[in-house]
PDB file of N, CA and C in Angstrom:
ATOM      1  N   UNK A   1       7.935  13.820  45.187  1.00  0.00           N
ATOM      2  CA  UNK A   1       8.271  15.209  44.994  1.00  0.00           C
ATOM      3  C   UNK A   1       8.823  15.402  43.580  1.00  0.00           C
ATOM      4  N   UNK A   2       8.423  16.521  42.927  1.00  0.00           N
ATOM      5  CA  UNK A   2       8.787  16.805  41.954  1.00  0.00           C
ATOM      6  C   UNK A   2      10.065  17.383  41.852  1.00  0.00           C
ATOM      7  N   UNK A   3      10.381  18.191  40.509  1.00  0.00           N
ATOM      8  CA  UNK A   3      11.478  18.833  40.540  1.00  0.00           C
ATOM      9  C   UNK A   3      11.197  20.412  39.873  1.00  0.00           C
ATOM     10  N   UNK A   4      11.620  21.344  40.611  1.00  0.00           N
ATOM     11  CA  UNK A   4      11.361  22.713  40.449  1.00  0.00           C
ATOM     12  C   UNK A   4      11.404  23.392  39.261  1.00  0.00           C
ATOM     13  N   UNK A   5      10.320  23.776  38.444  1.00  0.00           N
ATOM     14  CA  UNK A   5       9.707  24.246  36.987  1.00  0.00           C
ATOM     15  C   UNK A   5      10.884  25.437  36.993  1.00  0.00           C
ATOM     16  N   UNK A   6      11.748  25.606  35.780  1.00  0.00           N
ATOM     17  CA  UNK A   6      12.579  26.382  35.516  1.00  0.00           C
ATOM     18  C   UNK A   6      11.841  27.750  34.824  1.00  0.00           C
ATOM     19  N   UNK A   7      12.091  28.543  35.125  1.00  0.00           N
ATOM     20  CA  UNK A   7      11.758  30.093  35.155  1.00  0.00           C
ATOM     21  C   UNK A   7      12.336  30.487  33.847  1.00  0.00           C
ATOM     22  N   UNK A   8      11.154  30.989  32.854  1.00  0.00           N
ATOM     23  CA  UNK A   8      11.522  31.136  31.668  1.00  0.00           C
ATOM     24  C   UNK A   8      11.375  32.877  31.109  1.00  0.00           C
ATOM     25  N   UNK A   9      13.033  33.761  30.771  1.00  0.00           N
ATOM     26  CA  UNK A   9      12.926  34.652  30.858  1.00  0.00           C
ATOM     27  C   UNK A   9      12.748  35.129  29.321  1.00  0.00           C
ATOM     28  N   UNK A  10      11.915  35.966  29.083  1.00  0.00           N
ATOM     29  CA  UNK A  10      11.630  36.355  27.506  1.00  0.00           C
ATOM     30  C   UNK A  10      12.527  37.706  27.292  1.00  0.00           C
ATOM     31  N   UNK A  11      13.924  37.794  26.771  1.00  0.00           N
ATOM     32  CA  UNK A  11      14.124  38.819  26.600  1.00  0.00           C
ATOM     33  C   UNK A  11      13.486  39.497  24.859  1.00  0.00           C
ATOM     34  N   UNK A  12      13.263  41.299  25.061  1.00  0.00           N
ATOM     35  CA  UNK A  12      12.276  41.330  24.134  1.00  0.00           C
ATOM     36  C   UNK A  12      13.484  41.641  23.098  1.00  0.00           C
ATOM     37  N   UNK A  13      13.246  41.954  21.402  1.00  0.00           N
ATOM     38  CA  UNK A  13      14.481  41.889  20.923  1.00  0.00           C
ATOM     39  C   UNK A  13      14.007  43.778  20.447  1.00  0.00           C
ATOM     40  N   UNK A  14      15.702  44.636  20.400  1.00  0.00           N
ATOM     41  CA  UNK A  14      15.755  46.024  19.785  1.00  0.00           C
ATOM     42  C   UNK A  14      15.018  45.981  18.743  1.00  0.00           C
ATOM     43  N   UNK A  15      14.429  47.250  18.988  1.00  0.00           N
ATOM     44  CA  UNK A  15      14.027  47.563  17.250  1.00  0.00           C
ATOM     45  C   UNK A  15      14.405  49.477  16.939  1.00  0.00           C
ATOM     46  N   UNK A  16      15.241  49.067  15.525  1.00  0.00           N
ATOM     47  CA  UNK A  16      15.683  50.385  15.501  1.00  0.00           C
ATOM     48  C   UNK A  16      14.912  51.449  15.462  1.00  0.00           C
ATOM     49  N   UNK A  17      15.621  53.001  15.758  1.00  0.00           N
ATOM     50  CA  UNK A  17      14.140  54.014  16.018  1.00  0.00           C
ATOM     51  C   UNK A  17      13.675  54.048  14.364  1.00  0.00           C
ATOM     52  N   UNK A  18      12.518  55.025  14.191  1.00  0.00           N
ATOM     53  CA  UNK A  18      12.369  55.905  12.868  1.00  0.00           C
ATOM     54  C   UNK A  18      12.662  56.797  12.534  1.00  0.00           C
ATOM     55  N   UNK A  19      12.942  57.720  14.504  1.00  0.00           N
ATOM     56  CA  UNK A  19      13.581  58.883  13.490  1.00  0.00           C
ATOM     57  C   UNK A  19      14.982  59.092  14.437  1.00  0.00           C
ATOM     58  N   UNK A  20      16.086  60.130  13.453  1.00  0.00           N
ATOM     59  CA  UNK A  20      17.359  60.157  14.366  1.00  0.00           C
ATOM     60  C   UNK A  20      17.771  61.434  14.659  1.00  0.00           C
ATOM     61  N   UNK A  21      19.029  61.747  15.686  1.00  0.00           N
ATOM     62  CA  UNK A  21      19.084  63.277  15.883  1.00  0.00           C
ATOM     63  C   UNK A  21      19.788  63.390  14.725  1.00  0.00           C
ATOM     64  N   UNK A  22      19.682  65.200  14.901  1.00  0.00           N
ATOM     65  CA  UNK A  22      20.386  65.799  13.472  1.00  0.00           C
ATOM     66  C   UNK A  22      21.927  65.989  14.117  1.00  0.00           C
ATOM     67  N   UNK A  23      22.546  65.920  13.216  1.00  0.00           N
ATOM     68  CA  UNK A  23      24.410  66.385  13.458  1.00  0.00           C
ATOM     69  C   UNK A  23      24.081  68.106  13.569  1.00  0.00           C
ATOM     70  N   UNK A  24      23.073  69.081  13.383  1.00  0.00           N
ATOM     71  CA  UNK A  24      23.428  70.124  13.083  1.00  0.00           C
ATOM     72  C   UNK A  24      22.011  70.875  14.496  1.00  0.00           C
ATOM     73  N   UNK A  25      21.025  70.367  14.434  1.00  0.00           N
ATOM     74  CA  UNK A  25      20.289  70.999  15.165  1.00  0.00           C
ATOM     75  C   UNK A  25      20.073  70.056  16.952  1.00  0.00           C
ATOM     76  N   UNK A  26      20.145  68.797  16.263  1.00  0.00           N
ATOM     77  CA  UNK A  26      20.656  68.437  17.858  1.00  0.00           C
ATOM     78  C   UNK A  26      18.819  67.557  17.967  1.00  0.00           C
ATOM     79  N   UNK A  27      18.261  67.619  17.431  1.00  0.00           N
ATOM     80  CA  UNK A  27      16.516  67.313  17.479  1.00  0.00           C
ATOM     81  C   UNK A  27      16.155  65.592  16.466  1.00  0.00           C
ATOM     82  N   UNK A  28      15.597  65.042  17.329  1.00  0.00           N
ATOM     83  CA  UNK A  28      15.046  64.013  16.793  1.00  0.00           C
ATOM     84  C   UNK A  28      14.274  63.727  15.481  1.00  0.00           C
ATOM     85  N   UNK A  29      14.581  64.577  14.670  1.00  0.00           N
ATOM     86  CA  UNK A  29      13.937  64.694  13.563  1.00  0.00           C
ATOM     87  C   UNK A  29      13.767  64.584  12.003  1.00  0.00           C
ATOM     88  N   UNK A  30      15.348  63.326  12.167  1.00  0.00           N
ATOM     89  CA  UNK A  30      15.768  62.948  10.990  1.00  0.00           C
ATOM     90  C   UNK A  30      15.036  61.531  10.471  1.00  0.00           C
ATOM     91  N   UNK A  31      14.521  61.739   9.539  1.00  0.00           N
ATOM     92  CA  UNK A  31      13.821  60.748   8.530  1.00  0.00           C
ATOM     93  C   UNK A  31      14.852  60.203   7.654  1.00  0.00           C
ATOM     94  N   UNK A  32      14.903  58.576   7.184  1.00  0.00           N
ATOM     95  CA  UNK A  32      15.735  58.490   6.493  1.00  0.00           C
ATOM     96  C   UNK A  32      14.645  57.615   5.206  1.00  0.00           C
ATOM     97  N   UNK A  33      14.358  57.781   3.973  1.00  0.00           N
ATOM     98  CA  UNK A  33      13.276  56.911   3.036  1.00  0.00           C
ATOM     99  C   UNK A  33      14.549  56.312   1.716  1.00  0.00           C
ATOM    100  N   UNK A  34      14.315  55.295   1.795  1.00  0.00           N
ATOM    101  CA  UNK A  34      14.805  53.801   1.205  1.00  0.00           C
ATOM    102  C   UNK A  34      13.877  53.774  -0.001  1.00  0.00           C
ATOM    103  N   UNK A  35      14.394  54.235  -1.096  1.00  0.00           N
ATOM    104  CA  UNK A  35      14.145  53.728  -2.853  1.00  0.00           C
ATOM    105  C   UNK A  35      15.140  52.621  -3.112  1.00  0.00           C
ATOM    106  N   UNK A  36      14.488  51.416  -2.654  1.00  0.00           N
ATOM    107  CA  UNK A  36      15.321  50.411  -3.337  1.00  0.00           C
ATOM    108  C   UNK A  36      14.827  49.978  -4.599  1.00  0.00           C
ATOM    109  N   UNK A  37      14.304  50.471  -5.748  1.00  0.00           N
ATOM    110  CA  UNK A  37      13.935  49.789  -7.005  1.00  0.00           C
ATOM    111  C   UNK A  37      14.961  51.258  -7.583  1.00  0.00           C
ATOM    112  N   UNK A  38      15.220  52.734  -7.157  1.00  0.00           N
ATOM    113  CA  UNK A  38      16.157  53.430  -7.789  1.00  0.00           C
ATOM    114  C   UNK A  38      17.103  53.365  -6.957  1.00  0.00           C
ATOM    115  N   UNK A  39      17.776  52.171  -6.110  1.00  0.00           N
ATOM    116  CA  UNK A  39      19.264  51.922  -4.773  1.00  0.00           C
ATOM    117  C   UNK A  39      19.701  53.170  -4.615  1.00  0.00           C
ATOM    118  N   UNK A  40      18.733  54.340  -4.585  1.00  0.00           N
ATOM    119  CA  UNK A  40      19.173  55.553  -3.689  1.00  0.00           C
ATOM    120  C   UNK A  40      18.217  55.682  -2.179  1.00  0.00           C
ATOM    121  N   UNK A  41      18.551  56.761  -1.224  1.00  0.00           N
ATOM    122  CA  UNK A  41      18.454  56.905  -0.103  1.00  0.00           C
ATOM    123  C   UNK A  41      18.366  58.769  -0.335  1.00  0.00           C
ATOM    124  N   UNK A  42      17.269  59.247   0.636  1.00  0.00           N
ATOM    125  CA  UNK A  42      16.871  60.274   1.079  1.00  0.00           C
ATOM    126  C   UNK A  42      16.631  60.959   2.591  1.00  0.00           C
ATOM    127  N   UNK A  43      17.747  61.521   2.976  1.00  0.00           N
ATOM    128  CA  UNK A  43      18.023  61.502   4.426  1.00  0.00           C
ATOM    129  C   UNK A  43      17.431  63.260   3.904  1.00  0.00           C
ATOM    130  N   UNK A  44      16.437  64.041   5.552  1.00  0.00           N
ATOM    131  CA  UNK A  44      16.214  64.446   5.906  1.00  0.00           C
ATOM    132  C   UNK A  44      15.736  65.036   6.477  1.00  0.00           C
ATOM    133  N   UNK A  45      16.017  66.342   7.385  1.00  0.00           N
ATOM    134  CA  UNK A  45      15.414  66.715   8.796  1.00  0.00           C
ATOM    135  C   UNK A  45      14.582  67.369   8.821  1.00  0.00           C
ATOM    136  N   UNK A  46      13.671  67.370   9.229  1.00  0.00           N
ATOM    137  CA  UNK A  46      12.079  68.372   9.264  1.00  0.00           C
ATOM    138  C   UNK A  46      12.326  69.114   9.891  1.00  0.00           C
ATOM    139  N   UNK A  47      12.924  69.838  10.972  1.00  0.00           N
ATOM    140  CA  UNK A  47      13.282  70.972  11.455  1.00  0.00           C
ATOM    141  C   UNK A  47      13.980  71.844  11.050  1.00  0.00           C
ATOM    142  N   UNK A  48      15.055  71.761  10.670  1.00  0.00           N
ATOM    143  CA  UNK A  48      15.782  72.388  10.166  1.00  0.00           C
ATOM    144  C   UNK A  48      16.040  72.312   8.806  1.00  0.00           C
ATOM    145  N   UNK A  49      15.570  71.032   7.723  1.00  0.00           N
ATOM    146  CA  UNK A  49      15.712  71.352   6.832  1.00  0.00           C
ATOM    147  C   UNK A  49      16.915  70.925   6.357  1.00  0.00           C
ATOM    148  N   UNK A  50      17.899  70.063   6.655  1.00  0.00           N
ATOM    149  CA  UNK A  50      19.022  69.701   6.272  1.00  0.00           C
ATOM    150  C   UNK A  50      18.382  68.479   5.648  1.00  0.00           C
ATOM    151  N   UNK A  51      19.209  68.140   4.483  1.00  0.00           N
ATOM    152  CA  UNK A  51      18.995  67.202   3.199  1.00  0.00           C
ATOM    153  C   UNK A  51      19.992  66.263   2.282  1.00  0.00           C
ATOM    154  N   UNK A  52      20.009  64.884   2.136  1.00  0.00           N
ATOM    155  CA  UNK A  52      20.843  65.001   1.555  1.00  0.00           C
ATOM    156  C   UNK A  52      20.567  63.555   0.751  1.00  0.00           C
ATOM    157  N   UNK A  53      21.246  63.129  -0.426  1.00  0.00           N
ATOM    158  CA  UNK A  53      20.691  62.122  -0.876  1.00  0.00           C
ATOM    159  C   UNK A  53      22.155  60.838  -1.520  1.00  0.00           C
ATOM    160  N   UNK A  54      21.545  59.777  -0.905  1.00  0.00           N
ATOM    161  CA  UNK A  54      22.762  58.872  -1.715  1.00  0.00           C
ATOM    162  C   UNK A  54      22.496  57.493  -2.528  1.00  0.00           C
ATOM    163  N   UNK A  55      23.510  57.472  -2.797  1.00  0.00           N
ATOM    164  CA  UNK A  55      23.317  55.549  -3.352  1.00  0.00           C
ATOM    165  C   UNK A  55      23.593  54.669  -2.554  1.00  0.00           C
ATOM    166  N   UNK A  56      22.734  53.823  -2.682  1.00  0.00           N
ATOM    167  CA  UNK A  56      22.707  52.853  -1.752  1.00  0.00           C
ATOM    168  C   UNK A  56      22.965  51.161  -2.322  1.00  0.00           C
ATOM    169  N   UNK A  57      23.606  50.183  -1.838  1.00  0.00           N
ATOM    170  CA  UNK A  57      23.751  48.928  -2.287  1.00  0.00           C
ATOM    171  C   UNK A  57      22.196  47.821  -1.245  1.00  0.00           C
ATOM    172  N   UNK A  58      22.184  47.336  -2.292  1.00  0.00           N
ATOM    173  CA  UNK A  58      20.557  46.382  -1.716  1.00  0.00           C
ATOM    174  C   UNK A  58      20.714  46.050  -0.663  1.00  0.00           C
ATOM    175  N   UNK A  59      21.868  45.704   0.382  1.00  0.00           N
ATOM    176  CA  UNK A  59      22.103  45.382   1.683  1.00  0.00           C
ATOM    177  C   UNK A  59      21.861  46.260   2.388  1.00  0.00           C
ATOM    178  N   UNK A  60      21.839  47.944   2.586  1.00  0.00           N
ATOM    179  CA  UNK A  60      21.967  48.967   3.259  1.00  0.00           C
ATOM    180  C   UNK A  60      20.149  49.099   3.981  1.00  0.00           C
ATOM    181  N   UNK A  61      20.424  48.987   5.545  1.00  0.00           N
ATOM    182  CA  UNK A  61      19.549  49.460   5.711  1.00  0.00           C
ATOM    183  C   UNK A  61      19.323  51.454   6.388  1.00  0.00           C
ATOM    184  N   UNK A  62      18.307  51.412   7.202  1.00  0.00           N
ATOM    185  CA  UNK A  62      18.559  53.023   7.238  1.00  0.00           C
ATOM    186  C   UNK A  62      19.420  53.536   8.533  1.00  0.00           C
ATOM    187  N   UNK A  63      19.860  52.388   9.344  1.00  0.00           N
ATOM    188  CA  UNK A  63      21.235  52.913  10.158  1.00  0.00           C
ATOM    189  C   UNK A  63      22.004  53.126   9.494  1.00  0.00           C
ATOM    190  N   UNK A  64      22.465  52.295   7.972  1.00  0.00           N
ATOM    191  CA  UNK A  64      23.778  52.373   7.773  1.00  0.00           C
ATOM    192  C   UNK A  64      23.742  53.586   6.685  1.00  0.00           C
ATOM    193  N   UNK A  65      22.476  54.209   5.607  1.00  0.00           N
ATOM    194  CA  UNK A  65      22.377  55.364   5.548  1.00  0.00           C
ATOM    195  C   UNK A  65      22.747  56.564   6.465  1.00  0.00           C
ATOM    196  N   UNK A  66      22.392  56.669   7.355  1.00  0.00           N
ATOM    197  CA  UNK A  66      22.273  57.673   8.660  1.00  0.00           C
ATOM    198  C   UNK A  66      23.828  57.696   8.510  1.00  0.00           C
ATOM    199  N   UNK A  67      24.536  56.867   9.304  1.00  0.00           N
ATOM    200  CA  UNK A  67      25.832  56.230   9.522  1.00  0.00           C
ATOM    201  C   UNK A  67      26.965  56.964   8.482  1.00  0.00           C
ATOM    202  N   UNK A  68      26.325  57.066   6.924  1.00  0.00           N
ATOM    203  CA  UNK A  68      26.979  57.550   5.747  1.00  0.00           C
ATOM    204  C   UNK A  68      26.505  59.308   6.069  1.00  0.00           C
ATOM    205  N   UNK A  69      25.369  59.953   6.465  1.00  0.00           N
ATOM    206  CA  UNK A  69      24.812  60.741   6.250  1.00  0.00           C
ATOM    207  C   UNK A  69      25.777  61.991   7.193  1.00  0.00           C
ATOM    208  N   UNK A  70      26.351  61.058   8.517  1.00  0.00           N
ATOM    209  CA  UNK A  70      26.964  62.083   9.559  1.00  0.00           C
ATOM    210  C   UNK A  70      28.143  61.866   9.310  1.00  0.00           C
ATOM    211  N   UNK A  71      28.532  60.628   8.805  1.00  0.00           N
ATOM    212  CA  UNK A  71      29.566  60.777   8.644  1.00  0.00           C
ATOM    213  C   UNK A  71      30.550  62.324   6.877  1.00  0.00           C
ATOM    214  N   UNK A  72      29.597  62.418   6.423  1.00  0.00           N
ATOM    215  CA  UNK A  72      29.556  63.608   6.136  1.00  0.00           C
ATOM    216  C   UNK A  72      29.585  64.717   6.173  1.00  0.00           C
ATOM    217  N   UNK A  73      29.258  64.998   7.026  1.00  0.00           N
ATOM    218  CA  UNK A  73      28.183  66.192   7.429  1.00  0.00           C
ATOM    219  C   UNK A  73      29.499  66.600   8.885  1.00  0.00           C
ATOM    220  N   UNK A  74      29.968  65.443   9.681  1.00  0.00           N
ATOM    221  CA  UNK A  74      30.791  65.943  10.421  1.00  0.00           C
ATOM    222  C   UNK A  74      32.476  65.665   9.668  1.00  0.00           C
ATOM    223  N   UNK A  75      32.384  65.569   8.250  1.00  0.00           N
ATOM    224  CA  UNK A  75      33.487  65.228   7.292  1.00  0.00           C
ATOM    225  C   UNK A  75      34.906  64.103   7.674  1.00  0.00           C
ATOM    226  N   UNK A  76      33.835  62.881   7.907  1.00  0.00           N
ATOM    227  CA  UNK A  76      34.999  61.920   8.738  1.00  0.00           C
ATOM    228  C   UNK A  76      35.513  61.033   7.101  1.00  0.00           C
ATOM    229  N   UNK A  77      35.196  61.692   6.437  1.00  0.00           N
ATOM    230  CA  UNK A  77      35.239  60.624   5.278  1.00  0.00           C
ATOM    231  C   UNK A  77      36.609  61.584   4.647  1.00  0.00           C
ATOM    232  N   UNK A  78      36.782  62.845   5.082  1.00  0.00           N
ATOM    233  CA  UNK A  78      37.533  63.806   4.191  1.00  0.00           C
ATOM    234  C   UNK A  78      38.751  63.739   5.241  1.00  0.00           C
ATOM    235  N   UNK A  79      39.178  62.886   6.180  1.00  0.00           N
ATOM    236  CA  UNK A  79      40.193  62.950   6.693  1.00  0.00           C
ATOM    237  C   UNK A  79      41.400  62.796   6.120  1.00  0.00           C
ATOM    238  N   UNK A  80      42.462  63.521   6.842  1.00  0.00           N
ATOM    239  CA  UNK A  80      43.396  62.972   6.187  1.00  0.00           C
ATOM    240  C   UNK A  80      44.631  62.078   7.028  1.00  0.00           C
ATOM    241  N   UNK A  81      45.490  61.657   6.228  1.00  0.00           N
ATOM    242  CA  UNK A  81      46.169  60.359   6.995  1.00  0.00           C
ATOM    243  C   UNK A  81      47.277  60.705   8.133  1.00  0.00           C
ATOM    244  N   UNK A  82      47.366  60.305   9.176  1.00  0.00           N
ATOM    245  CA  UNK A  82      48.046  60.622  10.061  1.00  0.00           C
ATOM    246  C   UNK A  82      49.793  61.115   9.481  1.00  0.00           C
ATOM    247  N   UNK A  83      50.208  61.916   9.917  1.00  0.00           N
ATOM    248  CA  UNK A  83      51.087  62.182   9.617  1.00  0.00           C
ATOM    249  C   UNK A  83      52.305  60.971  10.403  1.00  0.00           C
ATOM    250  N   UNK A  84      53.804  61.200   9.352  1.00  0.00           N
ATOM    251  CA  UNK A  84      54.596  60.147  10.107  1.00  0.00           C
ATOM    252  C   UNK A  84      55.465  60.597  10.490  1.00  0.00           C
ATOM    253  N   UNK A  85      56.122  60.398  11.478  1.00  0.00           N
ATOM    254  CA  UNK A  85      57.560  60.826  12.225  1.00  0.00           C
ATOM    255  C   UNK A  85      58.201  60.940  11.533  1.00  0.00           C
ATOM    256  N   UNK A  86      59.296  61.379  11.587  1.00  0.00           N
ATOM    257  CA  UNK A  86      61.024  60.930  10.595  1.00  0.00           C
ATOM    258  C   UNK A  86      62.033  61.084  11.805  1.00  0.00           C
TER     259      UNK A  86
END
């Protein structure tokens, strides 16, 4: 008697989308295009038309554009610092 052939499971691996929702219209329709020979980035939405453009470091891919793009747009970058007791 043999011994029982182990069951081999293929998990498949993520792949990020192409396009993302907008912060403003709510629709799948954000494009993000990667000029890495000018390390800028061109985020925008075909529906509505929202646009916006940045610099980018050679590591950045287009989540972490996007990532910069809302974080804008919903102004998490313009916060300000918690206030302190006294």
């Amino acid at each position: 008697m043999g011994r029982r052939r182990k069951k081999v499971v293929h998990i498949p691996k993520k792949k990020l989308p192409k396009f993302f929702s907008c912060p403003k219209c709510g629709k799948e329709t954000v494009c993000v295009e990667i000029l890495r020979e000018e390390t800028r980035a061109v985020v925008g939405c075909s529906s509505c038309g929202l646009q916006d453009e940045f610099q980018i470091k050679s590591a950045q891919s287009e989540i972490d554009v996007y990532c910069l793009f809302t974080d804008k747009i919903y102004g998490a970058s313009r916060r300000s610092p918690p206030a302190k007791d006294a």
